[in-house]
Protein backbone atom coordinates (compact mmCIF):
# COMPACT_ATOMS: atom_id res chain seq x y z
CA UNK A 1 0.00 0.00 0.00
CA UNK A 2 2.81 2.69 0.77
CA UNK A 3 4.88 2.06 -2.92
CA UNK A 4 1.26 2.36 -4.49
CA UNK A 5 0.54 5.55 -2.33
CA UNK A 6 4.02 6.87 -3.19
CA UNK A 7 3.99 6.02 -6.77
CA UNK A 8 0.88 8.25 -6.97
CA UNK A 9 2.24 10.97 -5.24
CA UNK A 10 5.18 10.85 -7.62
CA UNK A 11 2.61 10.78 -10.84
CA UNK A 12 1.33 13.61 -9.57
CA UNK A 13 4.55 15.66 -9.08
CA UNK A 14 5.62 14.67 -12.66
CA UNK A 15 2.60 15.61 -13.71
CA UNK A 16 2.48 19.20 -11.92
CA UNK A 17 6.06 20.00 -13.03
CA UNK A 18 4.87 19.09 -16.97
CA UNK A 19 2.18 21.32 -16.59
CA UNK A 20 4.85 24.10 -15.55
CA UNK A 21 7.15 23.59 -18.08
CA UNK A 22 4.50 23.66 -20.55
CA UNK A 23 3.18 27.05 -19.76
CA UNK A 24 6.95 27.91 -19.37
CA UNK A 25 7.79 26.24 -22.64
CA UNK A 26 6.67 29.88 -25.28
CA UNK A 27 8.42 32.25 -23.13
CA UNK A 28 11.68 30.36 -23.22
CA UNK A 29 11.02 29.68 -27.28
CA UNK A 30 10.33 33.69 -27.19
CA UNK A 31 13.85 34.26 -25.70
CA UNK A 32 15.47 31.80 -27.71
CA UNK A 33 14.47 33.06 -30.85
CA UNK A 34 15.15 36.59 -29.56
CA UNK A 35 17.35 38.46 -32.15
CA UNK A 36 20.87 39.45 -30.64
CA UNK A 37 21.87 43.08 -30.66
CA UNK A 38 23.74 43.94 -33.60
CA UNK A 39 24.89 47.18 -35.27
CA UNK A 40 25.75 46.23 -39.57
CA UNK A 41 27.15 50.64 -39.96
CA UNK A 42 29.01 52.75 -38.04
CA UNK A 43 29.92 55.43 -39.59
CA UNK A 44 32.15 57.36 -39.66
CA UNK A 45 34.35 54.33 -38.05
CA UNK A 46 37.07 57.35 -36.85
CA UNK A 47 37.62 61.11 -36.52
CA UNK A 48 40.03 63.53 -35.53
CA UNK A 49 40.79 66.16 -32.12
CA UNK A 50 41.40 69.11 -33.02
CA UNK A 51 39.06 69.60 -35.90
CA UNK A 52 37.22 73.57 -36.46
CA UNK A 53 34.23 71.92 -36.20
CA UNK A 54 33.16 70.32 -32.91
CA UNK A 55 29.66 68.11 -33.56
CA UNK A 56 30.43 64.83 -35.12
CA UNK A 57 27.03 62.65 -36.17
CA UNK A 58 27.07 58.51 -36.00
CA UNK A 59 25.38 57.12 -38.36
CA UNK A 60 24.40 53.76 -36.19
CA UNK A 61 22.41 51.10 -38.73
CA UNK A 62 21.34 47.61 -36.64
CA UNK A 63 17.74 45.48 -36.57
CA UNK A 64 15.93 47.66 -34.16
CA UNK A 65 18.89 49.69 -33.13
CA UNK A 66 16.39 52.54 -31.87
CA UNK A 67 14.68 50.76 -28.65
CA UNK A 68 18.37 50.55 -27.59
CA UNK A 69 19.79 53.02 -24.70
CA UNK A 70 23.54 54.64 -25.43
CA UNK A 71 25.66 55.13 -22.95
CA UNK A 72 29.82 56.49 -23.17
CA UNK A 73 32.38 57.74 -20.65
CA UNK A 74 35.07 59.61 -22.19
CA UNK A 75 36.78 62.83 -21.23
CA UNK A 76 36.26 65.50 -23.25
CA UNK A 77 33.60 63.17 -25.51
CA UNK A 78 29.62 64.44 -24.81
CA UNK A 79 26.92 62.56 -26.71
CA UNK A 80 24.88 65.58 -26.89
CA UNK A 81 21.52 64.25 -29.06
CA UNK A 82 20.46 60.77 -29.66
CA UNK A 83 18.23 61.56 -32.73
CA UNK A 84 15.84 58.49 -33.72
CA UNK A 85 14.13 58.42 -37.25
CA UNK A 86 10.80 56.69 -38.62
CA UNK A 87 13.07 54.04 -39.39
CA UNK A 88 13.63 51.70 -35.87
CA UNK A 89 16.61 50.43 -37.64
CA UNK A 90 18.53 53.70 -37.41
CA UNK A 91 19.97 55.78 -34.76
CA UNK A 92 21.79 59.45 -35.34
CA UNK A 93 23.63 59.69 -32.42
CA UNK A 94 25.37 63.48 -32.07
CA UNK A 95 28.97 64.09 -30.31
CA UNK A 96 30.12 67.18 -28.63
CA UNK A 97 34.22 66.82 -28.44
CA UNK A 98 35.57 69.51 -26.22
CA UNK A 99 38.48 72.12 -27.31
CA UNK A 100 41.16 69.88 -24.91
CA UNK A 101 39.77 65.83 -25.85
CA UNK A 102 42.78 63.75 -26.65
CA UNK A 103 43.16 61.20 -28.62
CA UNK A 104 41.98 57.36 -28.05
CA UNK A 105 39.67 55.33 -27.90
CA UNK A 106 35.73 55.59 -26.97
CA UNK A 107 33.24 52.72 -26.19
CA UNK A 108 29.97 53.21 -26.58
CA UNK A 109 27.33 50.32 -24.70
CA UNK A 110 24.05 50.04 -26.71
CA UNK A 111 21.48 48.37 -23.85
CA UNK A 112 18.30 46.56 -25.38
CA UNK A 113 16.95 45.36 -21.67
CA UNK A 114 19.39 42.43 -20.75
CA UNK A 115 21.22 42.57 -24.03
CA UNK A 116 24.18 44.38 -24.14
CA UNK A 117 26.85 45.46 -27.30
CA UNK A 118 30.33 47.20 -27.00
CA UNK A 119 31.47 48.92 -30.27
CA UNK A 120 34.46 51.24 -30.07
CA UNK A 121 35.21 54.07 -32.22
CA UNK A 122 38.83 56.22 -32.71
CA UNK A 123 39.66 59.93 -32.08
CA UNK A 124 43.01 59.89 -33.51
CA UNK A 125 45.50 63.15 -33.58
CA UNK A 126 45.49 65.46 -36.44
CA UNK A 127 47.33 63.94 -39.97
CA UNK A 128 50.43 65.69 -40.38
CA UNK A 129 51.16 64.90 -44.07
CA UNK A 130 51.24 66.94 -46.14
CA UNK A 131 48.46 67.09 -48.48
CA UNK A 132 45.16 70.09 -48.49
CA UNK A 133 47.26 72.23 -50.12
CA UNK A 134 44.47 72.92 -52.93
CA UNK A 135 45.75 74.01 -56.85
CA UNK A 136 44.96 77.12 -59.26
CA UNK A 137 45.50 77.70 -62.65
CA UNK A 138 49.13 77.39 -63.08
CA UNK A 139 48.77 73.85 -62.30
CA UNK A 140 48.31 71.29 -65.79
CA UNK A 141 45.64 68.94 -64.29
CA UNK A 142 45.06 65.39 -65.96
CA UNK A 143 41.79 63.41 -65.69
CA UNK A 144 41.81 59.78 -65.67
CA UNK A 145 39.34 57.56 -65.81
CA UNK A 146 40.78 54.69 -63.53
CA UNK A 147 38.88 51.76 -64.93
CA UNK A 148 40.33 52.83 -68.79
CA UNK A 149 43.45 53.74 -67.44
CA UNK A 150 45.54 50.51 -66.70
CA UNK A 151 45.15 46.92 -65.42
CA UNK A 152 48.14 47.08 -62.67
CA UNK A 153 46.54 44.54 -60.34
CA UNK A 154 44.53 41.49 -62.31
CA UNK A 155 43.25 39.87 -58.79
CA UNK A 156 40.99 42.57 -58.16
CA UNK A 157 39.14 41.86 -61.77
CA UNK A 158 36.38 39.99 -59.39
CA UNK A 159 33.59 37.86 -61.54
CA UNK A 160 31.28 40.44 -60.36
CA UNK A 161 32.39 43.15 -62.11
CA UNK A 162 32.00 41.58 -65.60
CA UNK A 163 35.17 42.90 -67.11
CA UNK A 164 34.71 42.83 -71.31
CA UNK A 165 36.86 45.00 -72.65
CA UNK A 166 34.36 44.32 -76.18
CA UNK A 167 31.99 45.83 -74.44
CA UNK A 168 32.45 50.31 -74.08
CA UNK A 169 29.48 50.02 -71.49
CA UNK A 170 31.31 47.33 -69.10
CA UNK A 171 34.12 47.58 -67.04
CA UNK A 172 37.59 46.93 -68.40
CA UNK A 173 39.78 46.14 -64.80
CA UNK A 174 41.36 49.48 -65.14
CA UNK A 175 42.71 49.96 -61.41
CA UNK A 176 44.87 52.44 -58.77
CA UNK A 177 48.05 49.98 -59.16
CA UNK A 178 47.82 51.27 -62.50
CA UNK A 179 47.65 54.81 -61.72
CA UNK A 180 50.75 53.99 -59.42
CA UNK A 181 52.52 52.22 -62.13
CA UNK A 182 52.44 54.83 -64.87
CA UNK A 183 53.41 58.10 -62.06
CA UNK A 184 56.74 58.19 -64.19
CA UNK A 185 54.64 59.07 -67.51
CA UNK A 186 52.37 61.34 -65.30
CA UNK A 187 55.48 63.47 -64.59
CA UNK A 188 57.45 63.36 -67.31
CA UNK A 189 54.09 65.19 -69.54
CA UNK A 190 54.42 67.79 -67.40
CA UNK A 191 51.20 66.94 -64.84
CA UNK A 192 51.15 68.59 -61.85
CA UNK A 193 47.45 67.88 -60.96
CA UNK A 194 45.74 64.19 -61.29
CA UNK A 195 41.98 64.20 -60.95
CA UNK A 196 40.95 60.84 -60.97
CA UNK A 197 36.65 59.52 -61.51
CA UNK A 198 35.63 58.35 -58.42
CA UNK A 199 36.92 55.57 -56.64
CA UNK A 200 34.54 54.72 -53.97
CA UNK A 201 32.79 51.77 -53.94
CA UNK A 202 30.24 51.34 -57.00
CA UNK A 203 27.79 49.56 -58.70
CA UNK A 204 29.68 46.31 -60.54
CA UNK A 205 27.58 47.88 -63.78
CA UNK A 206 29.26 51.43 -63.40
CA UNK A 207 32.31 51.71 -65.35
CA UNK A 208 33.02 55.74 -64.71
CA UNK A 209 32.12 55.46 -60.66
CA UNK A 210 29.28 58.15 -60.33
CA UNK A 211 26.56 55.47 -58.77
CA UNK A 212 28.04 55.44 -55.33
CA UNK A 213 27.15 52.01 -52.75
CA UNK A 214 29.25 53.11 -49.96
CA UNK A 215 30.55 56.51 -49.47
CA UNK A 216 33.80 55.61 -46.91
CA UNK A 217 34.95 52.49 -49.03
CA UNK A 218 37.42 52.00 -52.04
CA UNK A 219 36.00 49.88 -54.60
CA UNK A 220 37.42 46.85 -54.43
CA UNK A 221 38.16 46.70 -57.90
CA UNK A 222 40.36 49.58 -57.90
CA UNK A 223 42.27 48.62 -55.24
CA UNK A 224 41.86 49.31 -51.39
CA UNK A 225 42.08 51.98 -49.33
CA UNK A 226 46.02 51.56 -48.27
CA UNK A 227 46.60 51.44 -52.45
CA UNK A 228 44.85 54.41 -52.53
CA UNK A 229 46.88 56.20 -50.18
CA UNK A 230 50.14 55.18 -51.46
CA UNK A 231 48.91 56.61 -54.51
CA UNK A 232 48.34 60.05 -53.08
CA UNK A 233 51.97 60.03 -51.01
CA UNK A 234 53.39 58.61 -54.05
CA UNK A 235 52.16 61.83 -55.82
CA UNK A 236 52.61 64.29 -53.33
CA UNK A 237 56.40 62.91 -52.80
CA UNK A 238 56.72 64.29 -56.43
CA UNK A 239 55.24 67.41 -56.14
CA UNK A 240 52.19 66.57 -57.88
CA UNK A 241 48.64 66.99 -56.91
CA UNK A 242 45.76 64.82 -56.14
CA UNK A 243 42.11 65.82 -57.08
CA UNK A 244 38.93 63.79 -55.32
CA UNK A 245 35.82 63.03 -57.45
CA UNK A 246 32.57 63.18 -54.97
CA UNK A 247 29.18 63.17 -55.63
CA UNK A 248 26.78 64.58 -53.31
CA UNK A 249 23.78 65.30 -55.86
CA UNK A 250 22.39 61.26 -55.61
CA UNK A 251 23.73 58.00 -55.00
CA UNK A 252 23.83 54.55 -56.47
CA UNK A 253 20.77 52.23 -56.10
CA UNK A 254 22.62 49.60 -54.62
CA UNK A 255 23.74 51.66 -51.86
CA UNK A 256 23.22 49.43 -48.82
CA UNK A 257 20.99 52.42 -47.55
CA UNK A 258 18.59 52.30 -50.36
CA UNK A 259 17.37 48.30 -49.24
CA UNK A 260 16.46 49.93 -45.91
CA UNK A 261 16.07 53.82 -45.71
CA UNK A 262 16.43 56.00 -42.41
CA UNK A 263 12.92 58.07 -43.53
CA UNK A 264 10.58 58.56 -45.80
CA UNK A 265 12.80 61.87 -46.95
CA UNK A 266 15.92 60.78 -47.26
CA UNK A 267 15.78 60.86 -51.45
CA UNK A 268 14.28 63.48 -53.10
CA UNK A 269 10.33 62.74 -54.44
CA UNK A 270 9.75 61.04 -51.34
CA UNK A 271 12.02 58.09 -52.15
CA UNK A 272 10.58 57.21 -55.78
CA UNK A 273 12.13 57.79 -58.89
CA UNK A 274 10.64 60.99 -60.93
CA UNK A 275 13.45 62.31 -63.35
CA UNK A 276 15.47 65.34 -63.23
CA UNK A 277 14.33 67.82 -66.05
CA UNK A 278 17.81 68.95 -66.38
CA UNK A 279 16.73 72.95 -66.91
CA UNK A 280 19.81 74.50 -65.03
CA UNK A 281 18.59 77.96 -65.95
CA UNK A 282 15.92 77.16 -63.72
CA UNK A 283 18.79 78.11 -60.39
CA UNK A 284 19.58 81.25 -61.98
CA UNK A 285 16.32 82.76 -62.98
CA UNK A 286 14.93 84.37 -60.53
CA UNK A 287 11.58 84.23 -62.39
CA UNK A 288 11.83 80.48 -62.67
CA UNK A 289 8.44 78.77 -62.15
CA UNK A 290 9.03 77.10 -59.05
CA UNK A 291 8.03 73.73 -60.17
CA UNK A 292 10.46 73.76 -62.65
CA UNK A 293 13.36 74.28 -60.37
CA UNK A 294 11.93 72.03 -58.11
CA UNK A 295 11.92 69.34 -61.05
CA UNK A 296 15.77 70.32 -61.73
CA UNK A 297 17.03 70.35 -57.95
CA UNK A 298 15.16 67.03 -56.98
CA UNK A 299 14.65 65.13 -59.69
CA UNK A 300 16.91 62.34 -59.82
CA UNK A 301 19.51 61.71 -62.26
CA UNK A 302 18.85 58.37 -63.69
CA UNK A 303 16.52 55.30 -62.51
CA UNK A 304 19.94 53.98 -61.19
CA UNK A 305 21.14 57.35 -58.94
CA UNK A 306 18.61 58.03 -56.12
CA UNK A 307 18.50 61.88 -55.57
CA UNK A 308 19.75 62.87 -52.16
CA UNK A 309 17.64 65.19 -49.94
CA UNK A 310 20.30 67.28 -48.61
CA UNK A 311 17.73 69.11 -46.85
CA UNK A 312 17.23 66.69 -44.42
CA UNK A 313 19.40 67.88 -41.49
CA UNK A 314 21.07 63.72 -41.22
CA UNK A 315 22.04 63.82 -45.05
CA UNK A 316 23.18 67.03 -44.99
CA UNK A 317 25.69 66.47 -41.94
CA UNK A 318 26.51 63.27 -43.48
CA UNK A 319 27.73 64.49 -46.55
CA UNK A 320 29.72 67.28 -45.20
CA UNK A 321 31.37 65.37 -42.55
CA UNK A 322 32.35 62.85 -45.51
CA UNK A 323 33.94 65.17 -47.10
CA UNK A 324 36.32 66.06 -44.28
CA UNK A 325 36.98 62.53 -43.83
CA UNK A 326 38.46 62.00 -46.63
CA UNK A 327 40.24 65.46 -46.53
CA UNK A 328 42.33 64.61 -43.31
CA UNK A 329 42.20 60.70 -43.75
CA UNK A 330 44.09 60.82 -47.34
CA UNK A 331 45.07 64.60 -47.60
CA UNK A 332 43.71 64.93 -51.10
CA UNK A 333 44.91 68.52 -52.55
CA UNK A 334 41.19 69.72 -53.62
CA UNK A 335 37.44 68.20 -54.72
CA UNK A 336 35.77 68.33 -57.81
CA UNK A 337 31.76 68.20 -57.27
CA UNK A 338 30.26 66.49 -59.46
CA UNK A 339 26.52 68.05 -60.84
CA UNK A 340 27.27 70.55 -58.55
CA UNK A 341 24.06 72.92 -59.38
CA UNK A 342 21.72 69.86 -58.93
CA UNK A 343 22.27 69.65 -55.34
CA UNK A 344 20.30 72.31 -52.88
CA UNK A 345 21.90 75.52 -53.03
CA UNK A 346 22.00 76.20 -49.27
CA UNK A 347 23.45 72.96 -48.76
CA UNK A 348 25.75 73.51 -51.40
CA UNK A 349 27.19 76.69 -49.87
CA UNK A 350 27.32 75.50 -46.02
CA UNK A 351 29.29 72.86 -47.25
CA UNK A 352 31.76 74.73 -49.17
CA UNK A 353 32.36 77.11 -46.46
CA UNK A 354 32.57 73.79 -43.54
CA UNK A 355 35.26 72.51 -45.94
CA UNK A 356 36.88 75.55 -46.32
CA UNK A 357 37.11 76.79 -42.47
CA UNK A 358 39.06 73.27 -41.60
CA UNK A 359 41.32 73.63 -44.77
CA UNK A 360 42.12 77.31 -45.18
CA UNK A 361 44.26 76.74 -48.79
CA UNK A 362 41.82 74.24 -50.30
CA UNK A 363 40.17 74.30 -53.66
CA UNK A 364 36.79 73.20 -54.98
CA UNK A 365 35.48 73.14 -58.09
CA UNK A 366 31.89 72.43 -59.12
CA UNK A 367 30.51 70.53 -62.42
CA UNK A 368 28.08 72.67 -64.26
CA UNK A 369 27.33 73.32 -68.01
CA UNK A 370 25.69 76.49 -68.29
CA UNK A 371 25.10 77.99 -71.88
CA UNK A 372 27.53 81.02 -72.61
CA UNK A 373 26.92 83.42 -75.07
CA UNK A 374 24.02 85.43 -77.09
């Protein structure tokens, strides 16, 4: 009778504790199946003390990034705004760097309510190389077109990029080992200035590098970013000059941005393609219809090249800080902007004069075709 009784009683414990685990069993598949915390761009990934200009803006990109808390302890480092967009996947986070912040390294803890992620970013010391010194017209400047140029490096010609040198719409493995390679001829015409077509990362179908995918990466088919450099102290060790390409009008379609955009404004025409009219009078006339400047400044540029809203206070800090970026990071010599009148005007001009006040003896020049004449 007492191993029936206590066979019973053990049923019924089994039992009970089943019962628990069930009802238990969907929270613990909830947690499991929880996603971790994970930021996919950071960016900028570094910056400098010292710099005119003392607000820096993260761009922070990460499933659900935006229900996470930020926290960061480092002297002279003040994370004045934490701006969050219609997008959850997005945060802008905003940096006040006092006049006296030294260099090194600062973490930043992103908090989602027991998960927790560490990513560090770099304040490095001011680049002392030489470099920003800008160029006028007694320079002899020499565009090249990297991807026609020369083939100095054949294991960057990835499948990808569908090299066919048949074909005058593909690319042809062109690369900045080239460039490097043929510095001798460079200087022996007489060059003195070398503008190259952009080299940021692009779309495998662009050949001339104005559909930009990432706007702090080399394409890999040119070469990386340490070739890149070499190229520009390689050039500056002769006495020559190094002009940037950038585009700040639009950017390519397969920018990783454009599979999951920060709001509804980021492009022009509320993210959907309506093409550019290309009237350029239209920013000069002062008796313009409105609409038709409107159709100039925001239409985009092709199907392929999503117009930038640079009127969106994120883009337009984005694009400016870029710019610096690559100023002190390579110590190019001066920019030339691509369809520089297409962009917003304001924009246009606080940019010019952010670049300017960091790099006193700079130069800029701006892509426009304007009719001359009767």
């Amino acid at each position: 009778m007492y191993k029936v009784s206590f066979f019973i009683t053990m049923k019924r414990k089994i039992l009970t504790l089943l019962s628990v685990l069930a009802l238990l069993l969907p929270s613990v598949q909830i947690l499991a199946a929880a996603p971790k915390l994970e930021i996919q761009h950071f960016e900028p990934a570094f910056w400098w003390v010292g710099m005119q200009d003392k607000t820096v803006q993260l761009l922070v990109h990460g499933p659900n990034i935006a229900s996470a808390d930020v926290e960061l302890n480092y002297p002279g480092v003040e994370l004045s705004e934490v701006a969050k967009v219609e997008n959850p996947n997005y945060l802008f986070l905003y940096l006040k760097l006092a006049e006296d912040v030294q260099p090194g390294i600062v973490t930043f803890t992103f908090k989602q309510g027991r998960k927790s992620l560490k990513r560090t970013w770099e304040l490095r010391p001011r680049n002392t190389k030489t470099g920003a010194q800008g160029f006028d017209t007694h320079d002899v400047m020499y565009l090249i077109t990297p991807d026609r140029f020369s083939d100095g490096e054949q294991t960057n010609n990835f499948p990808e990029a569908h090299i066919n040198r048949k074909n005058p719409w593909a690319r042809h493995g062109g690369d900045i080992r080239g460039v490097i390679d043929h510095l001798d001829y460079l200087d022996d015409l007489g060059v003195t200035a070398i503008w190259l077509n952009p080299v940021v990362k692009n779309s495998p179908r662009c050949y001339h590098g104005y559909a930009i995918n990432d706007f702090y990466t080399i394409d890999p088919c040119y070469g990386s970013m340490d070739e890149y450099i070499e190229f520009i102290d390689k050039t500056h060790a002769r006495g020559m000059k190094v002009v940037m390409d950038m585009i700040f009008n639009h950017c390519g379609g397969d920018h990783w941005w454009m599979k999951d955009l920060p709001t509804g404004d980021w492009c022009n025409n509320h993210n959907e393609y309506i093409g550019c009219n290309h009237n350029k009078w239209t920013v000069m006339d002062p008796y313009a219809a409105p609409s038709d400047r409107k159709g100039f400044t925001d239409g985009w540029f092709t199907p392929d090249m999503p117009d930038l809203n640079q009127r969106n206070r994120h883009v337009h800090k984005y694009l400016i800080q870029n710019s610096i970026w690559w100023i002190e990071y390579t110590r190019i010599d001066g920019i030339r902007q691509d369809t520089h009148p297409y962009a917003d005007y304001q924009f246009m001009s606080d940019w010019c004069k952010a670049v300017l006040e960091e790099y006193p003896h700079f130069n800029i020049v701006g892509e426009t075709w304007y009719p001359v004449g009767p």
